[in-house]
Protein backbone atom coordinates (compact mmCIF):
# COMPACT_ATOMS: atom_id res chain seq x y z
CA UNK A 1 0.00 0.00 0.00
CA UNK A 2 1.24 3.43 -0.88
CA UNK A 3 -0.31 6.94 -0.84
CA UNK A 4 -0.87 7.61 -4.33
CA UNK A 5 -0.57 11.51 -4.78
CA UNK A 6 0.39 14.71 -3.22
CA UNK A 7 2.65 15.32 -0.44
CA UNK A 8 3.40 12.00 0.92
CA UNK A 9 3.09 10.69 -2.74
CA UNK A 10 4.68 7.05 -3.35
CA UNK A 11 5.26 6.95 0.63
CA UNK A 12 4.53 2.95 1.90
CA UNK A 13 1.84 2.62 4.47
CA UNK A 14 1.26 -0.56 6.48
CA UNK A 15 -1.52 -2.39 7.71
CA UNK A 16 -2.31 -4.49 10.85
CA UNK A 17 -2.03 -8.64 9.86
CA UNK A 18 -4.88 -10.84 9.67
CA UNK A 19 -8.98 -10.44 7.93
CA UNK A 20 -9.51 -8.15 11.47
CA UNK A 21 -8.37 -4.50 9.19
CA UNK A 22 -9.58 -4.11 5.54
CA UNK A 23 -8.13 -1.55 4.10
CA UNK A 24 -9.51 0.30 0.78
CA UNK A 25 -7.43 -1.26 -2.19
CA UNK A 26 -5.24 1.47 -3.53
CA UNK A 27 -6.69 1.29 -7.03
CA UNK A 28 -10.35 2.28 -5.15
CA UNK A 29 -8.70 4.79 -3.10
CA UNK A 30 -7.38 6.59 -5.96
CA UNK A 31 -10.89 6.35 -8.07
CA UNK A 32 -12.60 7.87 -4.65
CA UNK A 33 -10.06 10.77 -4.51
CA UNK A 34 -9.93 11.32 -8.43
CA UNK A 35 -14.06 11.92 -8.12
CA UNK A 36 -13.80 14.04 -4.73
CA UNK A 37 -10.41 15.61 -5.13
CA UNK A 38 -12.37 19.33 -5.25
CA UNK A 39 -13.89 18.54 -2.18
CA UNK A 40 -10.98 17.04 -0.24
CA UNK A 41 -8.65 20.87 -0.41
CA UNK A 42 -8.91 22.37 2.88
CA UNK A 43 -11.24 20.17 3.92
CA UNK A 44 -11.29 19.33 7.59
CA UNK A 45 -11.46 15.48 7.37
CA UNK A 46 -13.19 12.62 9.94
CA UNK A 47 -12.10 8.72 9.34
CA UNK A 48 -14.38 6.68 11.31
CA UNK A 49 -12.58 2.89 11.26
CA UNK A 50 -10.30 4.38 10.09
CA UNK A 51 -7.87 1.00 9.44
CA UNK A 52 -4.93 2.24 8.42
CA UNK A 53 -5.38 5.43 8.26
CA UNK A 54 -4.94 5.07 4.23
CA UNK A 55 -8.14 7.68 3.39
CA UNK A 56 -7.25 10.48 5.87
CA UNK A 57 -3.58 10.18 4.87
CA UNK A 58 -4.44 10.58 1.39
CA UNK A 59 -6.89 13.02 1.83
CA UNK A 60 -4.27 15.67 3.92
CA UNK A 61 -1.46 14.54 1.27
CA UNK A 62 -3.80 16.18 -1.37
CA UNK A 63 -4.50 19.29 0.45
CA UNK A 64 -6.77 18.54 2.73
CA UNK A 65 -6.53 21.21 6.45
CA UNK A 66 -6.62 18.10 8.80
CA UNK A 67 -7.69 14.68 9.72
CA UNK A 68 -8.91 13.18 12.77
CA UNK A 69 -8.74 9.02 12.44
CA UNK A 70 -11.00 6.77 14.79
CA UNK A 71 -9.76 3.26 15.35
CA UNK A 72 -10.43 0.90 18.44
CA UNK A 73 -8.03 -1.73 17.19
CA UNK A 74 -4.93 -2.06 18.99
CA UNK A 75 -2.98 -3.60 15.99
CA UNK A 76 -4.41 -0.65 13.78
CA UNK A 77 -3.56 2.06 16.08
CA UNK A 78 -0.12 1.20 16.08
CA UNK A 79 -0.53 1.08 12.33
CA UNK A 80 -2.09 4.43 12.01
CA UNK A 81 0.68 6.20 14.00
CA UNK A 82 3.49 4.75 12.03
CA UNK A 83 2.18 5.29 9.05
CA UNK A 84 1.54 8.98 10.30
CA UNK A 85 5.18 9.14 10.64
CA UNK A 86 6.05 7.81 7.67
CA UNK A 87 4.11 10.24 5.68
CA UNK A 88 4.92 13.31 7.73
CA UNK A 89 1.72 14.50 8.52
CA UNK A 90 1.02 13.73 11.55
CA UNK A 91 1.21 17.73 12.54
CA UNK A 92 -2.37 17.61 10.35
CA UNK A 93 -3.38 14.22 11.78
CA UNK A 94 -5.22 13.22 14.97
CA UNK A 95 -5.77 9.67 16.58
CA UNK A 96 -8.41 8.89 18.88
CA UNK A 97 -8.33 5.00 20.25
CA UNK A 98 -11.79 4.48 20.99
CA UNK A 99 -14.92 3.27 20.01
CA UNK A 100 -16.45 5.54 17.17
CA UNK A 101 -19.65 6.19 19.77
CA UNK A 102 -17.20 7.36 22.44
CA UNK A 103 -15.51 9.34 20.10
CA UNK A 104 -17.92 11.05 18.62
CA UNK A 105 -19.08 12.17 22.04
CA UNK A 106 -15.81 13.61 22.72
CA UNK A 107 -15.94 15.60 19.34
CA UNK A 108 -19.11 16.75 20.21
CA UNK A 109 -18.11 18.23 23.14
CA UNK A 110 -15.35 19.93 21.44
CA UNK A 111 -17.37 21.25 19.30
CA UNK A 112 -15.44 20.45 15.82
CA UNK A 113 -17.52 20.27 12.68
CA UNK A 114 -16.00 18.18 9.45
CA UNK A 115 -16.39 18.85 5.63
CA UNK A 116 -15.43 15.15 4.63
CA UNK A 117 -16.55 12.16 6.27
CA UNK A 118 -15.62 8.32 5.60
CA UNK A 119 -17.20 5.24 7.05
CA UNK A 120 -15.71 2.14 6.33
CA UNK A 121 -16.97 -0.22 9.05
CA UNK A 122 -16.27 -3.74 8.85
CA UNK A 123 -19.21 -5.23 6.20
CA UNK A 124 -20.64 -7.47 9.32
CA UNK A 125 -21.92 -3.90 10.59
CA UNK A 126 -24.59 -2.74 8.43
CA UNK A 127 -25.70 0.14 10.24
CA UNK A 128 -23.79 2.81 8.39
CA UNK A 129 -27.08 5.25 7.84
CA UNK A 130 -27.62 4.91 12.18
CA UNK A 131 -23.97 6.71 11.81
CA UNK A 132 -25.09 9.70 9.55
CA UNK A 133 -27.73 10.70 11.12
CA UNK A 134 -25.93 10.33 14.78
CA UNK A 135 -23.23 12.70 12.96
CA UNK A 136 -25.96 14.89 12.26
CA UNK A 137 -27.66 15.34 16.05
CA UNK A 138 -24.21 15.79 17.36
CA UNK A 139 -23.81 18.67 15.32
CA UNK A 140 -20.48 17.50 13.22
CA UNK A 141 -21.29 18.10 9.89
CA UNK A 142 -20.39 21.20 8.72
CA UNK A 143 -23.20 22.86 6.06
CA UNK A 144 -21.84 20.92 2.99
CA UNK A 145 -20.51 18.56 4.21
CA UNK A 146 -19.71 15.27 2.25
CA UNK A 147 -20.20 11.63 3.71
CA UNK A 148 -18.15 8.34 1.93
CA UNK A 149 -19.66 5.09 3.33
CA UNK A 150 -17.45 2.24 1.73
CA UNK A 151 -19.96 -0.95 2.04
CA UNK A 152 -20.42 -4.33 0.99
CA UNK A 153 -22.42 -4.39 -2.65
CA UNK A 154 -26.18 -3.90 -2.58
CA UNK A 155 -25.69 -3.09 1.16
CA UNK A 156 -25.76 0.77 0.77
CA UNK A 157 -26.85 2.94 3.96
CA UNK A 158 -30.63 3.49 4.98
CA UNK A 159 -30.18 7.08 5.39
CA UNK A 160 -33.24 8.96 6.95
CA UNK A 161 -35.20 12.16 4.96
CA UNK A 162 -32.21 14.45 6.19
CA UNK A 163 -29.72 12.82 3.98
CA UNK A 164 -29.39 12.20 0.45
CA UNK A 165 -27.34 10.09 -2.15
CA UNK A 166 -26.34 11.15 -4.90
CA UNK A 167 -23.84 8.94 -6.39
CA UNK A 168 -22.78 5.43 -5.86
CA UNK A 169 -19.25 3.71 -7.15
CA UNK A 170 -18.88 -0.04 -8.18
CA UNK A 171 -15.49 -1.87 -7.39
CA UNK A 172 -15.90 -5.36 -7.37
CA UNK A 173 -18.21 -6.29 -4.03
CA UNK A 174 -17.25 -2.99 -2.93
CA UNK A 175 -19.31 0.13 -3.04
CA UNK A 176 -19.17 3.58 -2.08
CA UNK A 177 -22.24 5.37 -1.93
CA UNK A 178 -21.69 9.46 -1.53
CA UNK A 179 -23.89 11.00 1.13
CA UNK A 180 -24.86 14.59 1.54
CA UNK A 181 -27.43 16.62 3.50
CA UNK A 182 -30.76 16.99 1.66
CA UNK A 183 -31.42 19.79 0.27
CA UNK A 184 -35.03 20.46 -0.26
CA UNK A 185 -35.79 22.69 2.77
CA UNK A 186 -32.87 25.01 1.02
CA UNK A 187 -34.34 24.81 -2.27
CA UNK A 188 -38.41 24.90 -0.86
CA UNK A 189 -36.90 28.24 1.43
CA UNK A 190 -35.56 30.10 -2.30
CA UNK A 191 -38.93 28.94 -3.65
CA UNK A 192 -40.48 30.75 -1.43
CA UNK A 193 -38.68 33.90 -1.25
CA UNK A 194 -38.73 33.73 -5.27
CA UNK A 195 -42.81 33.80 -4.75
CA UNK A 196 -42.76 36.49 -2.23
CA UNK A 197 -40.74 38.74 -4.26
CA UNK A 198 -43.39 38.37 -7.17
């Protein structure tokens, strides 16, 4: 595994042994990056599983402000912070060791908000739309903000009426489905001002 462009460009990047860490094959990494790579420059950037910490590293290597990675796995902690090292970016890059639940509570109370979100749980948890919307009521996402949710195929999220999708990615049995907030009440609110002004 490598990080494919940027700063840390052609730097290796290891991951933990063993099925317990799957990390996003490089050649889907770089598709993901080559469709978002507008949305990735000063982005501030959340990794929930974050594995090896292959997305976020990418993401700050192309520009992106920061990172913050969420892991519980020993093994892929220690991956994460050598591979944070090895990269040089671990001034841009945080590691929290927890549960994502815990963490997110901790970000909440810190009040941080993210432009770029990515999910990659393992496929045996198939409650990846429960995680949008509990990004949502903890106040995270910033106004545009951007959700990846890597997934097994035909196993996308259930998102709730808050959340839309608006493009989904095919690699293999691996999909990405791209997340947003919905925008309807926007669009319904210039509606409205549109009619009043007539």
């Amino acid at each position: 595994m490598r990080i494919i462009a940027g700063q840390a460009r052609g730097r290796a990047i290891v991951a933990p042994q063993g099925e317990k860490t799957r990390p996003t094959q490089d050649y889907v990494r770089e598709s993901l990056f080559n469709i978002i790579r507008w949305d990735i420059e000063d982005a501030r950037v959340l990794d929930l599983f974050a594995g090896t910490g292959a997305l976020s590293l990418e993401a700050v290597s192309r520009g992106a402000a920061s990172a913050v990675m969420i892991d519980m796995d020993r093994a892929a902690c220690e991956c994460i912070r050598k591979n944070m090292e090895t990269t040089r970016l671990q001034d841009k890059c945080r590691l929290i060791p927890r549960d994502y639940k815990t963490a997110l509570s901790m970000l909440e109370r810190e009040g941080g908000k993210f432009d770029a979100v990515f999910i990659d749980p393992p496929y045996k948890m198939e409650n990846t739309g429960e995680m949008c919307a509990e990004l949502y009521d903890r106040g995270l996402l910033a106004a545009d903000a951007l959700i990846f949710v890597e997934h097994r195929r035909g196993m996308a999220p259930l998102i709730d009426p808050r959340f839309e999708a608006y493009d989904q990615r095919n690699y293999g049995e691996t999909q990405i489905t791209f997340v947003r907030l919905a925008r309807r009440e926007e669009a319904t609110a210039d509606e409205d001002a549109v009619s009043r002004e007539l």
